[in-house]
N, C-alpha and C. Protein backbone atom coordinates (compact mmCIF):
# COMPACT_ATOMS: atom_id res chain seq x y z
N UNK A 1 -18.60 14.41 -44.88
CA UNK A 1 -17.67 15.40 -44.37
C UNK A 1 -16.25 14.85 -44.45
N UNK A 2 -15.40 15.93 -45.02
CA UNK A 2 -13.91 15.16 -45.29
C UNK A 2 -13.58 15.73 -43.87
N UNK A 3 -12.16 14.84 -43.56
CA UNK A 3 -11.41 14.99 -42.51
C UNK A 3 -10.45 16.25 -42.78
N UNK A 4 -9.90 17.10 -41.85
CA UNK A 4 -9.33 18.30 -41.91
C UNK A 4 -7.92 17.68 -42.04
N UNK A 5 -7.37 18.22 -43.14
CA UNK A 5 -6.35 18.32 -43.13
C UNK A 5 -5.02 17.45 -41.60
N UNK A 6 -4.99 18.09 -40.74
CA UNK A 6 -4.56 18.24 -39.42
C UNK A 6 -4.78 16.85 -38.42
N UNK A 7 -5.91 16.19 -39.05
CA UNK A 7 -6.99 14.86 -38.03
C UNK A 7 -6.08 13.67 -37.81
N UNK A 8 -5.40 13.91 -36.80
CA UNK A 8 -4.19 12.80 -36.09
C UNK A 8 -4.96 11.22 -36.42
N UNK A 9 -6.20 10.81 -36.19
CA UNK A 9 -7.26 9.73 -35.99
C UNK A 9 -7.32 9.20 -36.59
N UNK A 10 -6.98 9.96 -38.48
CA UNK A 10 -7.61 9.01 -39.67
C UNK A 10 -6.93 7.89 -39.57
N UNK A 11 -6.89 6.89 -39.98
CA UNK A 11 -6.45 5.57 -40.17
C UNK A 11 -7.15 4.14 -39.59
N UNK A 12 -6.45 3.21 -39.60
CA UNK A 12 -6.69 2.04 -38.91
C UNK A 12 -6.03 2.25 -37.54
N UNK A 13 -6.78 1.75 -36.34
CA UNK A 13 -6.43 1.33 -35.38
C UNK A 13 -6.38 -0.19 -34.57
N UNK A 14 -6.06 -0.66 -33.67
CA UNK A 14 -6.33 -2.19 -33.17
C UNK A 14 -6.96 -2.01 -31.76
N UNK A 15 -8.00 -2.03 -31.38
CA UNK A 15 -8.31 -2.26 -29.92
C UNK A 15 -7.88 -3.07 -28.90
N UNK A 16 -7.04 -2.55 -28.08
CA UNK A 16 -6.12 -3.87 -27.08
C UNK A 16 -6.38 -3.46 -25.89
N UNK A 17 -7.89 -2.95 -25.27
CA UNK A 17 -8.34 -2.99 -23.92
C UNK A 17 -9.49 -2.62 -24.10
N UNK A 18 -10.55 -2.63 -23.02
CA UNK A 18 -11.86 -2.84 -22.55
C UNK A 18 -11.77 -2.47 -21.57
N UNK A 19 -12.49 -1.80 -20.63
CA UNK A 19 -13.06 -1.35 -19.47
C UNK A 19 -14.21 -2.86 -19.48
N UNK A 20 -14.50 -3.16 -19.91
CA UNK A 20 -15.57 -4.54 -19.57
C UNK A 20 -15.61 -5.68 -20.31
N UNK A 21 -14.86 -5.78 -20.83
CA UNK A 21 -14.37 -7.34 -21.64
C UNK A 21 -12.75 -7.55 -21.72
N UNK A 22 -12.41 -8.47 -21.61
CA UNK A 22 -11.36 -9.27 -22.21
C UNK A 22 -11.08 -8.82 -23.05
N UNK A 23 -9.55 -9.54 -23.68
CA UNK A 23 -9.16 -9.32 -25.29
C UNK A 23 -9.91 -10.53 -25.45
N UNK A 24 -9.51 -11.59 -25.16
CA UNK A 24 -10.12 -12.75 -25.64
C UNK A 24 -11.29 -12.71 -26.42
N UNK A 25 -12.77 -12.11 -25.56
CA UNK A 25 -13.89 -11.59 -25.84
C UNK A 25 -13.77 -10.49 -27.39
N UNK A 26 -12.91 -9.61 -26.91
CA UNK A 26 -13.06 -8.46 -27.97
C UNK A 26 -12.56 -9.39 -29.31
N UNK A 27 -11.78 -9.95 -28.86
CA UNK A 27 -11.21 -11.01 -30.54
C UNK A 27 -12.12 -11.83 -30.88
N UNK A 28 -13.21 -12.59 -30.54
CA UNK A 28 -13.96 -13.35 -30.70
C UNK A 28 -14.04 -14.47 -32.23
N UNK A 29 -14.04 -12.43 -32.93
CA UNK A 29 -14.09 -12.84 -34.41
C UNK A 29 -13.17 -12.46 -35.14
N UNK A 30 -12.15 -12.11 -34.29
CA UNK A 30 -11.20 -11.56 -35.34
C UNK A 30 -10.35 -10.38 -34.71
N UNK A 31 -9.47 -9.96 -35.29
CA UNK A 31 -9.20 -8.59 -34.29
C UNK A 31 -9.90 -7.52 -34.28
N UNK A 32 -10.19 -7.13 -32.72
CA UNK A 32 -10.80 -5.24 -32.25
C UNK A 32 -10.36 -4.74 -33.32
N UNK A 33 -10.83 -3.98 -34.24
CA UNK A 33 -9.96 -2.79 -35.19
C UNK A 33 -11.29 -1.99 -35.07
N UNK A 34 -10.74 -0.66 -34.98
CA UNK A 34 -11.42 0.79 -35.41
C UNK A 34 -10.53 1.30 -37.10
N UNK A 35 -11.65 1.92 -37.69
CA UNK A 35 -10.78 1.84 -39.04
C UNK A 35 -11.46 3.38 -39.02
N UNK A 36 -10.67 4.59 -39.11
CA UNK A 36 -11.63 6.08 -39.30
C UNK A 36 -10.87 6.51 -40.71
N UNK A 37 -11.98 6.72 -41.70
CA UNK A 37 -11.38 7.04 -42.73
C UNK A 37 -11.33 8.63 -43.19
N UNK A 38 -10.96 9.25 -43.62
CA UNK A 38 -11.01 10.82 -44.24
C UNK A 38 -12.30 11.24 -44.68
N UNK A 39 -13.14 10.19 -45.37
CA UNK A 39 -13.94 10.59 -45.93
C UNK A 39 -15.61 10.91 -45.31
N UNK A 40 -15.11 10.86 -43.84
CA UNK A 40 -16.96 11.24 -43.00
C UNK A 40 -17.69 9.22 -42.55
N UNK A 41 -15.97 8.69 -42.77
CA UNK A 41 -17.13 7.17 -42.70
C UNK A 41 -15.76 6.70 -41.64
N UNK A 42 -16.12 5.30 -41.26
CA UNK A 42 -15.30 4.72 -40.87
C UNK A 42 -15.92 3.25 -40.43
N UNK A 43 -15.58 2.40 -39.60
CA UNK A 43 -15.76 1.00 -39.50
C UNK A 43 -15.36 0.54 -38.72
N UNK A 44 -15.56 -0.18 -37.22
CA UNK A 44 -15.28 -0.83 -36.07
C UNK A 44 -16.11 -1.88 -35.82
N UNK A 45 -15.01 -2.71 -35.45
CA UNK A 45 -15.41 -4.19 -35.04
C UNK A 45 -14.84 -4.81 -33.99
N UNK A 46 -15.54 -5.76 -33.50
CA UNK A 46 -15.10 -6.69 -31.89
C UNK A 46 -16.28 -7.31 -31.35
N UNK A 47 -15.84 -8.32 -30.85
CA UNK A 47 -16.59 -9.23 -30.45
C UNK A 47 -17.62 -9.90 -32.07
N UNK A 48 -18.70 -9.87 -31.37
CA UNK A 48 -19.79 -10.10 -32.83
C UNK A 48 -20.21 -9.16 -33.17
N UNK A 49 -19.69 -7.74 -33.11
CA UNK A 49 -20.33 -6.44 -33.75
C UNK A 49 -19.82 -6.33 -34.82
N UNK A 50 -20.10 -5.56 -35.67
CA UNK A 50 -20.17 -4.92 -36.89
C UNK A 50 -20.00 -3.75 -36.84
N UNK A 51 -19.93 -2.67 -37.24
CA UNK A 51 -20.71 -1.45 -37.30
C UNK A 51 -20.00 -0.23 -38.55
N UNK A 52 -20.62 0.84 -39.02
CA UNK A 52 -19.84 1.58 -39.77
C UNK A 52 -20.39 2.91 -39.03
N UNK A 53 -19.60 3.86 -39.50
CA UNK A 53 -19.31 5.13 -38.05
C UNK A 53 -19.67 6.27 -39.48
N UNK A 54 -20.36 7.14 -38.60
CA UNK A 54 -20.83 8.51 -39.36
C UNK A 54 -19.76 9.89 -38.62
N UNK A 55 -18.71 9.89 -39.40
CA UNK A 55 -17.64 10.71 -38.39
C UNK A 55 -17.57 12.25 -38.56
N UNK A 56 -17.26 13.11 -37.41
CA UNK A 56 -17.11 14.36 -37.22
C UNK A 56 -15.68 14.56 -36.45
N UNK A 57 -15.44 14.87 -37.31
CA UNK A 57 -13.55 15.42 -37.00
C UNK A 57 -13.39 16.67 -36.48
N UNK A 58 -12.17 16.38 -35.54
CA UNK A 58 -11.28 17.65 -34.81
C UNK A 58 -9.78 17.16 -34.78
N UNK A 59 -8.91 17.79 -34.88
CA UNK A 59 -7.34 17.80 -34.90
C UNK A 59 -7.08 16.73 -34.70
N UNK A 60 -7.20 16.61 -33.25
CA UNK A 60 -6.87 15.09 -32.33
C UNK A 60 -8.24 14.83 -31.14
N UNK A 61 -9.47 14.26 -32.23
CA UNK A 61 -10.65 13.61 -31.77
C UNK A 61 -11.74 13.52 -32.99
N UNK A 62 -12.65 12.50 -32.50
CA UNK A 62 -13.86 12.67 -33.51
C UNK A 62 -15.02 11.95 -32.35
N UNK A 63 -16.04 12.38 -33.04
CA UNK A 63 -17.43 12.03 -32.48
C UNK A 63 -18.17 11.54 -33.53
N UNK A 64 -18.59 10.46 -33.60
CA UNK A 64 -19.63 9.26 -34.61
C UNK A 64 -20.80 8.90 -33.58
N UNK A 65 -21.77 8.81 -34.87
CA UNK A 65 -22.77 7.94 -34.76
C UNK A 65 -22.30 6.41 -35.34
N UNK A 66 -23.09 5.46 -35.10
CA UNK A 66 -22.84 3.76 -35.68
C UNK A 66 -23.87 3.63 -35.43
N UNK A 67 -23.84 2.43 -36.63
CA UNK A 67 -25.17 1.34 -37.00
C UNK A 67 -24.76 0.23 -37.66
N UNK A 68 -25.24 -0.98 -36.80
CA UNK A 68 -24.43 -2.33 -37.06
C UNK A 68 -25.50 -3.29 -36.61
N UNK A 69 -24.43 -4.68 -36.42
CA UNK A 69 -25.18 -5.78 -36.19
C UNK A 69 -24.25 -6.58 -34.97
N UNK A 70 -24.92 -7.38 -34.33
CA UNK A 70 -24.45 -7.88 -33.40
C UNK A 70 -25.03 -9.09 -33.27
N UNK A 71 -24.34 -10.23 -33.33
CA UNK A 71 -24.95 -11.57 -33.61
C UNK A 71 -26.69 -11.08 -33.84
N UNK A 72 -26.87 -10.47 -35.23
CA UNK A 72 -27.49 -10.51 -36.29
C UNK A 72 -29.09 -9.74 -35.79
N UNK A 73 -28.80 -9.26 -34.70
CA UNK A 73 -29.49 -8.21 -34.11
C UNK A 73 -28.99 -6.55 -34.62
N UNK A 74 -29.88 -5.67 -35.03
CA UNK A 74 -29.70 -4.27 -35.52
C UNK A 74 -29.50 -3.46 -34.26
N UNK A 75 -28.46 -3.04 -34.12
CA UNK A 75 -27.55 -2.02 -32.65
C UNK A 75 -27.43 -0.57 -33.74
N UNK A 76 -27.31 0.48 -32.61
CA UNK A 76 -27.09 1.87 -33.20
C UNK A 76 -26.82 1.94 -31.91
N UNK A 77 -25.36 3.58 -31.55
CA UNK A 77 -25.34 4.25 -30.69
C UNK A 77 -24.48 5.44 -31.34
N UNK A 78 -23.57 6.34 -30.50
CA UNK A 78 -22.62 7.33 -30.53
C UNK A 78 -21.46 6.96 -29.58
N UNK A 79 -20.99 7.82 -30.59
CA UNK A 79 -19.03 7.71 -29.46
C UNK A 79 -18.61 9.14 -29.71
N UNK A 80 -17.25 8.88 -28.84
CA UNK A 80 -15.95 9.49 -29.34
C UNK A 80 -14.52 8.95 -29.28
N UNK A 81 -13.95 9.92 -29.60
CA UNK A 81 -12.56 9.30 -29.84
C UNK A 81 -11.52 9.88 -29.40
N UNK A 82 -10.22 10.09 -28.57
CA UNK A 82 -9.26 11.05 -28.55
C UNK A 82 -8.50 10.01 -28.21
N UNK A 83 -6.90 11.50 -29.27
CA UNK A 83 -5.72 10.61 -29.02
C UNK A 83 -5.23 11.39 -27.66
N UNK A 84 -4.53 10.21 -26.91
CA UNK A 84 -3.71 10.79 -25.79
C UNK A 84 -2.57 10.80 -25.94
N UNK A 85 -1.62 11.16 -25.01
CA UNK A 85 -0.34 11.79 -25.32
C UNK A 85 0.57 10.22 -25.28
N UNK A 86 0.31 9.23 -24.90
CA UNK A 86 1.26 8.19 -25.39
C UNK A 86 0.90 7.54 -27.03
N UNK A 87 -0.26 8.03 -27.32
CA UNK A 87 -0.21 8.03 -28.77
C UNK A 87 -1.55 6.79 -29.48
N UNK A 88 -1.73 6.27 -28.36
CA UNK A 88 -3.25 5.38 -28.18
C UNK A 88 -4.10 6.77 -28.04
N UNK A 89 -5.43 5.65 -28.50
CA UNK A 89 -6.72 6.91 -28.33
C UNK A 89 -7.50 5.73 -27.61
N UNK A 90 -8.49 6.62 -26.95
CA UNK A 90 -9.57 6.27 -25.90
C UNK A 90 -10.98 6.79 -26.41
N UNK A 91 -11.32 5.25 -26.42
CA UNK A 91 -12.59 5.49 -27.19
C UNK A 91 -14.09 4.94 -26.61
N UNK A 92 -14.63 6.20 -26.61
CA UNK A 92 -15.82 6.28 -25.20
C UNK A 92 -17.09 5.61 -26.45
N UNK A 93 -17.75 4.18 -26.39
CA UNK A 93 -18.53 4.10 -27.35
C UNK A 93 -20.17 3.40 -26.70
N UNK A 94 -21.00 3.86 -27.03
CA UNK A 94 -22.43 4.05 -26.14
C UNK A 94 -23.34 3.24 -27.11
N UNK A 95 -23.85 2.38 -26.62
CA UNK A 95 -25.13 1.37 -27.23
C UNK A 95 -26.45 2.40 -27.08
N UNK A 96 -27.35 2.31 -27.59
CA UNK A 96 -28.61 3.41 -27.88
C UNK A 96 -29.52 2.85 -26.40
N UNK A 97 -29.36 1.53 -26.04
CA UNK A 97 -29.83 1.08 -24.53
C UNK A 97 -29.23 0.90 -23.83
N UNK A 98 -28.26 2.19 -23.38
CA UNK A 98 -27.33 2.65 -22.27
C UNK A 98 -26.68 1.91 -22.48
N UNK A 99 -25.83 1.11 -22.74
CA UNK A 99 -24.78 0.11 -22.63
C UNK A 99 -23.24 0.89 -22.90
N UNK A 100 -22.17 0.69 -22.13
CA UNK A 100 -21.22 2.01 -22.74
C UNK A 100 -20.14 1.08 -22.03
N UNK A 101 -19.01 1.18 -22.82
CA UNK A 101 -17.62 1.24 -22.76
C UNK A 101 -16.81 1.57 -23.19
N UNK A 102 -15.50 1.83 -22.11
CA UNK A 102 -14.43 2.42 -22.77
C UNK A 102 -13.59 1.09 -23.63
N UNK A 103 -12.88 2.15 -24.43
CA UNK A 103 -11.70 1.55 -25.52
C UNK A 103 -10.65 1.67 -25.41
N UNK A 104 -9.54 1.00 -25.40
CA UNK A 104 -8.03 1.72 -25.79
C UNK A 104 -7.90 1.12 -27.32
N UNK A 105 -7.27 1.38 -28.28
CA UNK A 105 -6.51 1.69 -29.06
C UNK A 105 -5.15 2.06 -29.61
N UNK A 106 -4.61 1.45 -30.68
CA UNK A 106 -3.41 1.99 -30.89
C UNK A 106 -3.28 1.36 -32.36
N UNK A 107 -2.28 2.23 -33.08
CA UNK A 107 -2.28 1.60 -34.89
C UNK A 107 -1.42 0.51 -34.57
């Protein structure tokens, strides 16, 4: 699924908060980045995760599935995404065994 025209989201982002980790933690391996691309895909990373995102676009939000790795264990869950009005997005992202935290973001 391509991204609409209109989809504030597409791009790279950097994750610079956690509702339950550190930056420290989220950098582990490198920098938090959410990467949402136009083309129905995208790619987020932090800590020892991996993952690539199955995306569904709206103006200003999207909702993905992911499937990744996490120190070399196979993880799947769902998210979403919205931008807020200072121009960061908040990103609600759910492990498949309840595990869930929020995100902030910003390019």
């Amino acid at each position: 699924m391509r991204a609409p025209a209109g989809c504030k989201l597409v791009g790279r982002w950097r994750i610079v908060e956690a509702d339950i980790w550190d930056q420290d933690y989220l950098d582990l391996y490198g920098p938090a980045t959410v990467v949402i691309g136009a083309d129905g895909r995208g790619h987020i990373a932090f800590r020892a995760m991996q993952a690539t995102l199955d995306v569904e676009y709206g103006p200003t939000s999207v909702a993905f599935e992911w499937i990744g790795f996490d120190e070399g264990d196979e993880i799947a869950g769902e998210g979403d995404a919205e931008l807020l009005e200072d121009g960061t997005i908040k990103i609600e992202f759910a492990y498949d065994n309840g595990d869930e935290a929020v995100l902030t973001a910003r390019r």
